[in-house]
C-alpha atoms as a PDB file:
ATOM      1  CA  UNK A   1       8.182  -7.549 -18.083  1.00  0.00           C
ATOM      2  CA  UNK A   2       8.176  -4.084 -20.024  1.00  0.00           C
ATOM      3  CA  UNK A   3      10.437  -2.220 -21.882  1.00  0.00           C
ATOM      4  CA  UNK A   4      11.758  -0.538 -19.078  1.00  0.00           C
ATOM      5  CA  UNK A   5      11.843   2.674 -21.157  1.00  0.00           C
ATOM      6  CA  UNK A   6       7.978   2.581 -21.889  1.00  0.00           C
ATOM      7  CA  UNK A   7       7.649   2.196 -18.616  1.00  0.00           C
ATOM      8  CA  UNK A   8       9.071   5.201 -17.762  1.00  0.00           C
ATOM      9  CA  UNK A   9       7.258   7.139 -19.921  1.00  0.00           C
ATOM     10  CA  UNK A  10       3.720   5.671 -18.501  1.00  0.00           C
ATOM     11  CA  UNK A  11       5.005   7.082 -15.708  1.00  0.00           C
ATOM     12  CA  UNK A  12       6.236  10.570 -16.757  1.00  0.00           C
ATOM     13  CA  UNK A  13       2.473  10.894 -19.007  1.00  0.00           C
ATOM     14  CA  UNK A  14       1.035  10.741 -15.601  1.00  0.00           C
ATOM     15  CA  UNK A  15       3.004  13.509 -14.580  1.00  0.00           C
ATOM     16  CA  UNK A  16       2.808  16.336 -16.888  1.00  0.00           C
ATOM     17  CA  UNK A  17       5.926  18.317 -15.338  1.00  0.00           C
ATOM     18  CA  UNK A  18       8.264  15.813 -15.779  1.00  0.00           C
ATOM     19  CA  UNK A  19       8.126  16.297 -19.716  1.00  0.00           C
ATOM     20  CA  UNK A  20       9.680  19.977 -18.895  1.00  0.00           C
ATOM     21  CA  UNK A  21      11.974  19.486 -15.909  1.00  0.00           C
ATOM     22  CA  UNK A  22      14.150  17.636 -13.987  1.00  0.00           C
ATOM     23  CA  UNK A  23      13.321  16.413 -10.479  1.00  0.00           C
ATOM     24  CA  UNK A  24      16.546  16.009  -8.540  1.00  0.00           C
ATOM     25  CA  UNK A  25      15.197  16.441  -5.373  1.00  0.00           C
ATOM     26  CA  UNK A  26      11.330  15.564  -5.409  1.00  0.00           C
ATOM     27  CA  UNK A  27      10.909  15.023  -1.373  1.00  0.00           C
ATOM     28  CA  UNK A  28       8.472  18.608  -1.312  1.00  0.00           C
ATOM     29  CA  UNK A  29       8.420  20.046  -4.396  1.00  0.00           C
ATOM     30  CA  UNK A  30       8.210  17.150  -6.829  1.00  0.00           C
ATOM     31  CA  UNK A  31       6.035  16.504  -9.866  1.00  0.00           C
ATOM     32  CA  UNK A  32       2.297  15.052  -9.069  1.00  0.00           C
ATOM     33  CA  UNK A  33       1.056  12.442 -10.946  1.00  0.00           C
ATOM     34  CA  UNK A  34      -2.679  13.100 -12.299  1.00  0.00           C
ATOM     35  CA  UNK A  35      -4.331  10.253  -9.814  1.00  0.00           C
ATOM     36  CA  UNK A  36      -2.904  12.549  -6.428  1.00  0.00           C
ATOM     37  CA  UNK A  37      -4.488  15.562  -8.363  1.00  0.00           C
ATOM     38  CA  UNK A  38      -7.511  14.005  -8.718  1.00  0.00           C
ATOM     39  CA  UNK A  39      -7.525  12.261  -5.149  1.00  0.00           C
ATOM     40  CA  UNK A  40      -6.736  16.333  -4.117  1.00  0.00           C
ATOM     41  CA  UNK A  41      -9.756  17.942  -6.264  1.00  0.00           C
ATOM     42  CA  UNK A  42     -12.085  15.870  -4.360  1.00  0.00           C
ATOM     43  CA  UNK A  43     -10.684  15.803  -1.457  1.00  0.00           C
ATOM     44  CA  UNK A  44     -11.083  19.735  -1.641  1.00  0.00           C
ATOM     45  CA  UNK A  45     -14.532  19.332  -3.205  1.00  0.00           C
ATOM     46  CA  UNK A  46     -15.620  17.089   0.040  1.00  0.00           C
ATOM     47  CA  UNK A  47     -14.372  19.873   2.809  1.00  0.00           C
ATOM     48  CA  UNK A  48     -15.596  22.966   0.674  1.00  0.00           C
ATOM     49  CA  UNK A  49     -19.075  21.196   0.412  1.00  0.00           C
ATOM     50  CA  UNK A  50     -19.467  19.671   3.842  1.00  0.00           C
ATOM     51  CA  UNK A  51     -16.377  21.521   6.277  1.00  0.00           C
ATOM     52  CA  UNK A  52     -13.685  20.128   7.512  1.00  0.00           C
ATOM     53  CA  UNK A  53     -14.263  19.277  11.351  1.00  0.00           C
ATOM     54  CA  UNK A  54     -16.710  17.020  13.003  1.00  0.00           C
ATOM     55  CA  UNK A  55     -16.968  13.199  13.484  1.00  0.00           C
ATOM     56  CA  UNK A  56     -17.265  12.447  10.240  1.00  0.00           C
ATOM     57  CA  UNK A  57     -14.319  14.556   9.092  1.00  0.00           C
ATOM     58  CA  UNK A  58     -12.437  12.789  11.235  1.00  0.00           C
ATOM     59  CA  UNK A  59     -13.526   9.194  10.587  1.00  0.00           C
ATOM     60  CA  UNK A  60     -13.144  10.338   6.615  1.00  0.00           C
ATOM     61  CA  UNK A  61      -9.410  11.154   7.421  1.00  0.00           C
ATOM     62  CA  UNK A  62      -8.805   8.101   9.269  1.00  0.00           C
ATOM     63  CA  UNK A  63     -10.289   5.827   6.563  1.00  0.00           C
ATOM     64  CA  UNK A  64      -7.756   7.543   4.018  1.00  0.00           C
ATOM     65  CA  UNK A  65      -4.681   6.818   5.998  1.00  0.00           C
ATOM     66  CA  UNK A  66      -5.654   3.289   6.338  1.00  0.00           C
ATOM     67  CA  UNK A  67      -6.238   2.996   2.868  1.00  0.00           C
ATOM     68  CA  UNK A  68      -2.835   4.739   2.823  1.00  0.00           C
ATOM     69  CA  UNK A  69      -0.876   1.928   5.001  1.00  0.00           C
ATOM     70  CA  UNK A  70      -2.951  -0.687   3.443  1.00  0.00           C
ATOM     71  CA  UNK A  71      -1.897   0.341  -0.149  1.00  0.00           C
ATOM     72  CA  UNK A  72       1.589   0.500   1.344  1.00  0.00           C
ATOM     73  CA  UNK A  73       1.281  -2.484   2.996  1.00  0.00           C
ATOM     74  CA  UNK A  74       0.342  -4.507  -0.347  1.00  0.00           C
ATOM     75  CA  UNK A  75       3.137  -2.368  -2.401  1.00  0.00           C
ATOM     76  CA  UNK A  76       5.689  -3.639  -0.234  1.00  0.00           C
ATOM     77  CA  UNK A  77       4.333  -6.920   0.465  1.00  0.00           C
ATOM     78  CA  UNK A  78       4.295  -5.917   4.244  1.00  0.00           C
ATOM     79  CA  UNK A  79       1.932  -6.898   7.259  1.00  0.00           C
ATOM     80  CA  UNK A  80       0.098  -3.753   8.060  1.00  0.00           C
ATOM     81  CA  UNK A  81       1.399  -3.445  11.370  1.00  0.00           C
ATOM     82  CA  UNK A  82       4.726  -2.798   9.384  1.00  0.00           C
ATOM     83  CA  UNK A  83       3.753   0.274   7.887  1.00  0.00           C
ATOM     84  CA  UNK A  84       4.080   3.571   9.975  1.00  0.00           C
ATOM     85  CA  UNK A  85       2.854   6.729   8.555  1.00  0.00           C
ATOM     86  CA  UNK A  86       5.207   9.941   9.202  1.00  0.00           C
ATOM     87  CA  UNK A  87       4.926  13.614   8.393  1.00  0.00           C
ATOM     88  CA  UNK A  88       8.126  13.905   6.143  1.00  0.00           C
ATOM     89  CA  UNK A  89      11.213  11.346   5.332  1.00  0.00           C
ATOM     90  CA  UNK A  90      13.539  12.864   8.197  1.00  0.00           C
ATOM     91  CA  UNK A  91      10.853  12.168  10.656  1.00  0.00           C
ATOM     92  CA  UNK A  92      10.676   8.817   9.940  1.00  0.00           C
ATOM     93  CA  UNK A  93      14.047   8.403   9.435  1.00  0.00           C
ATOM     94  CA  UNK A  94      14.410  10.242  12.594  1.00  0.00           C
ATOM     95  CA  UNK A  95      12.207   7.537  14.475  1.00  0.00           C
ATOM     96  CA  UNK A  96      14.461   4.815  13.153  1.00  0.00           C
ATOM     97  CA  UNK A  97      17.625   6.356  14.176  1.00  0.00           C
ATOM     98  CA  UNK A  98      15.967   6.548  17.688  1.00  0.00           C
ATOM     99  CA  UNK A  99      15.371   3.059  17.930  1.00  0.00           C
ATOM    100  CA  UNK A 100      19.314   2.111  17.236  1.00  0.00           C
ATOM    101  CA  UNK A 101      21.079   1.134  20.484  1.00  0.00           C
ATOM    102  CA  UNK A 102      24.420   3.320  19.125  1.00  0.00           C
ATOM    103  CA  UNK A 103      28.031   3.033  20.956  1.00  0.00           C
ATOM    104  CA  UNK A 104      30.924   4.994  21.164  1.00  0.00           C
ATOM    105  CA  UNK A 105      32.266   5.253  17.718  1.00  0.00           C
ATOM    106  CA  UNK A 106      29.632   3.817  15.497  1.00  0.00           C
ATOM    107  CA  UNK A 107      29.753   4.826  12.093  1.00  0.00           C
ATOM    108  CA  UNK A 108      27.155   6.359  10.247  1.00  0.00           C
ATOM    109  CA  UNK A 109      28.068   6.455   6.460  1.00  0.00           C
ATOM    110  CA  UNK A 110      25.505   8.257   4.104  1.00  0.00           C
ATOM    111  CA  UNK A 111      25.622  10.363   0.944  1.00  0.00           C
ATOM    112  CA  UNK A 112      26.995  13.884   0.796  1.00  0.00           C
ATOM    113  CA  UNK A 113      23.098  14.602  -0.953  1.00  0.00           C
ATOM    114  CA  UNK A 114      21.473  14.207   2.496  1.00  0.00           C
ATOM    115  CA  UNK A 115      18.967  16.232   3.867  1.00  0.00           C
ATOM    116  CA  UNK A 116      20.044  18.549   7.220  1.00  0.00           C
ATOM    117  CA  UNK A 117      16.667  17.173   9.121  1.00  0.00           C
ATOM    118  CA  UNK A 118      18.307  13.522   8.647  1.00  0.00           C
ATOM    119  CA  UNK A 119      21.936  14.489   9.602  1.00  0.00           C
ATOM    120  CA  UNK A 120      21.251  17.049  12.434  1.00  0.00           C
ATOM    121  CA  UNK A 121      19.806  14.133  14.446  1.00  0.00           C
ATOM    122  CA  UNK A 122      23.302  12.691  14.741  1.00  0.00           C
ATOM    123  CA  UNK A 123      25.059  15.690  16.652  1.00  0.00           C
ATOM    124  CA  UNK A 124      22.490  15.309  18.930  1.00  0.00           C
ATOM    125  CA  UNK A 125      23.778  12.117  20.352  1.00  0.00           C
ATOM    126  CA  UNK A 126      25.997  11.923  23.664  1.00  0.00           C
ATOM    127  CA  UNK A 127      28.425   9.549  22.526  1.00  0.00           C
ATOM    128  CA  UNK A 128      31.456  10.371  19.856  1.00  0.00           C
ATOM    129  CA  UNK A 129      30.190   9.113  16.419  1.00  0.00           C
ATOM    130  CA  UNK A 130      31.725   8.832  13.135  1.00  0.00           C
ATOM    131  CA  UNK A 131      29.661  10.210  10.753  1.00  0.00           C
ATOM    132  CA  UNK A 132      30.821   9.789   6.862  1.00  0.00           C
ATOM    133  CA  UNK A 133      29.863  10.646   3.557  1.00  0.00           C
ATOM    134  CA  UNK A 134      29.952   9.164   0.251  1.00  0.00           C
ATOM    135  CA  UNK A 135      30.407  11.781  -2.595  1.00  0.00           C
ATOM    136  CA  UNK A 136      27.874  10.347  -5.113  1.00  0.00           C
ATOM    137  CA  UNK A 137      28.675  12.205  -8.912  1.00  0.00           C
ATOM    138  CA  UNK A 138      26.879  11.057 -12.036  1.00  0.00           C
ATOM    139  CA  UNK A 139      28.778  10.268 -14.823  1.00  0.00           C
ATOM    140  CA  UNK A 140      27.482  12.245 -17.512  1.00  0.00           C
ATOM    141  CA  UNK A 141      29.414   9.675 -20.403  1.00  0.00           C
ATOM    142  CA  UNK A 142      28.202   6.141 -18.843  1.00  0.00           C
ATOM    143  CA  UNK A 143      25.144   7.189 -17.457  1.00  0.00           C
ATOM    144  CA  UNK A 144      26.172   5.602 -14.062  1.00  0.00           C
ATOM    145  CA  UNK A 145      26.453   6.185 -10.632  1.00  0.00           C
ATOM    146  CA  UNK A 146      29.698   5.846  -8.159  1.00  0.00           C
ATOM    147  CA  UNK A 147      31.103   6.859  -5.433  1.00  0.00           C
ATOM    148  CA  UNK A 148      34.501   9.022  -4.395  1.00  0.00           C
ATOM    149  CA  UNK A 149      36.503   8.027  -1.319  1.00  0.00           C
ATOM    150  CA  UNK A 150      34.921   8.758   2.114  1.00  0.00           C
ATOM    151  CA  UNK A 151      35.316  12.241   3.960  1.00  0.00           C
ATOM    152  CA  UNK A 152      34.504  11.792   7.589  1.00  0.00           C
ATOM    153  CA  UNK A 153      33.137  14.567   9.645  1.00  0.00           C
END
């Protein structure tokens, strides 16, 4: 395997912004690696040359999120059928929230980093829930990460 470190940089050449900030919170505003620009440019390039409705504009789109969930699938070593395509992380962590049969005093325990789209869903619920949070610091010295005691909400 390599040097994890020269992996990471691999990684960071392919995104140019990374060499000059720090991402802490990449979900819509974080760095694009030069393939997605590319993949963008001509994407662009197709619709400016040809428009952007009609049947083949259509069947274009849906061969690129197949290849999307394919490319997924094989990342995560995943049947296809696993591999559900949302608009945005809270919606799809929305959807699996949904599918949880929860009870009276189930406990939810996340990070005090998480995003109000993800959380809100929980006060929506009928049923008294416990909903906690893990106060995640970075240790500046040891380069680790731990947690402080829970707060519950």
């Amino acid at each position: 395997m390599p040097d994890l470190t020269t992996h990471l940089e691999r990684i960071r050449q392919q995104m140019p912004a990374t060499t000059k900030n720090i991402f802490l919170n990449a979900g819509s505003f974080g760095p694009l690696p030069s393939c997605v620009l590319q993949a963008m440019q001509e994407q662009i390039q197709e619709e400016w040359q040809n428009g952007r409705l009609g049947a083949a504009a259509f069947e274009a789109m849906g061969k690129i999120y197949g290849d999307a969930r394919s490319s997924v699938a094989h990342l995560l070593n995943a049947d296809l059928n696993e591999i559900a395509l949302t608009d945005n992380t809270g919606e799809g962590l929305n959807i699996i929230t949904n599918g949880i049969q929860w009870h009276e005093d189930d406990e939810v325990i996340t990070t005090n980093h998480e995003h109000m789209s993800y959380l809100r869903h929980y006060t929506s619920y009928e049923i008294a829930m416990v909903l906690s949070f893990a106060s995640l610091i970075l240790a500046q010295q040891q380069n680790v990460l731990f947690s402080k005691p829970l707060q519950t909400w």
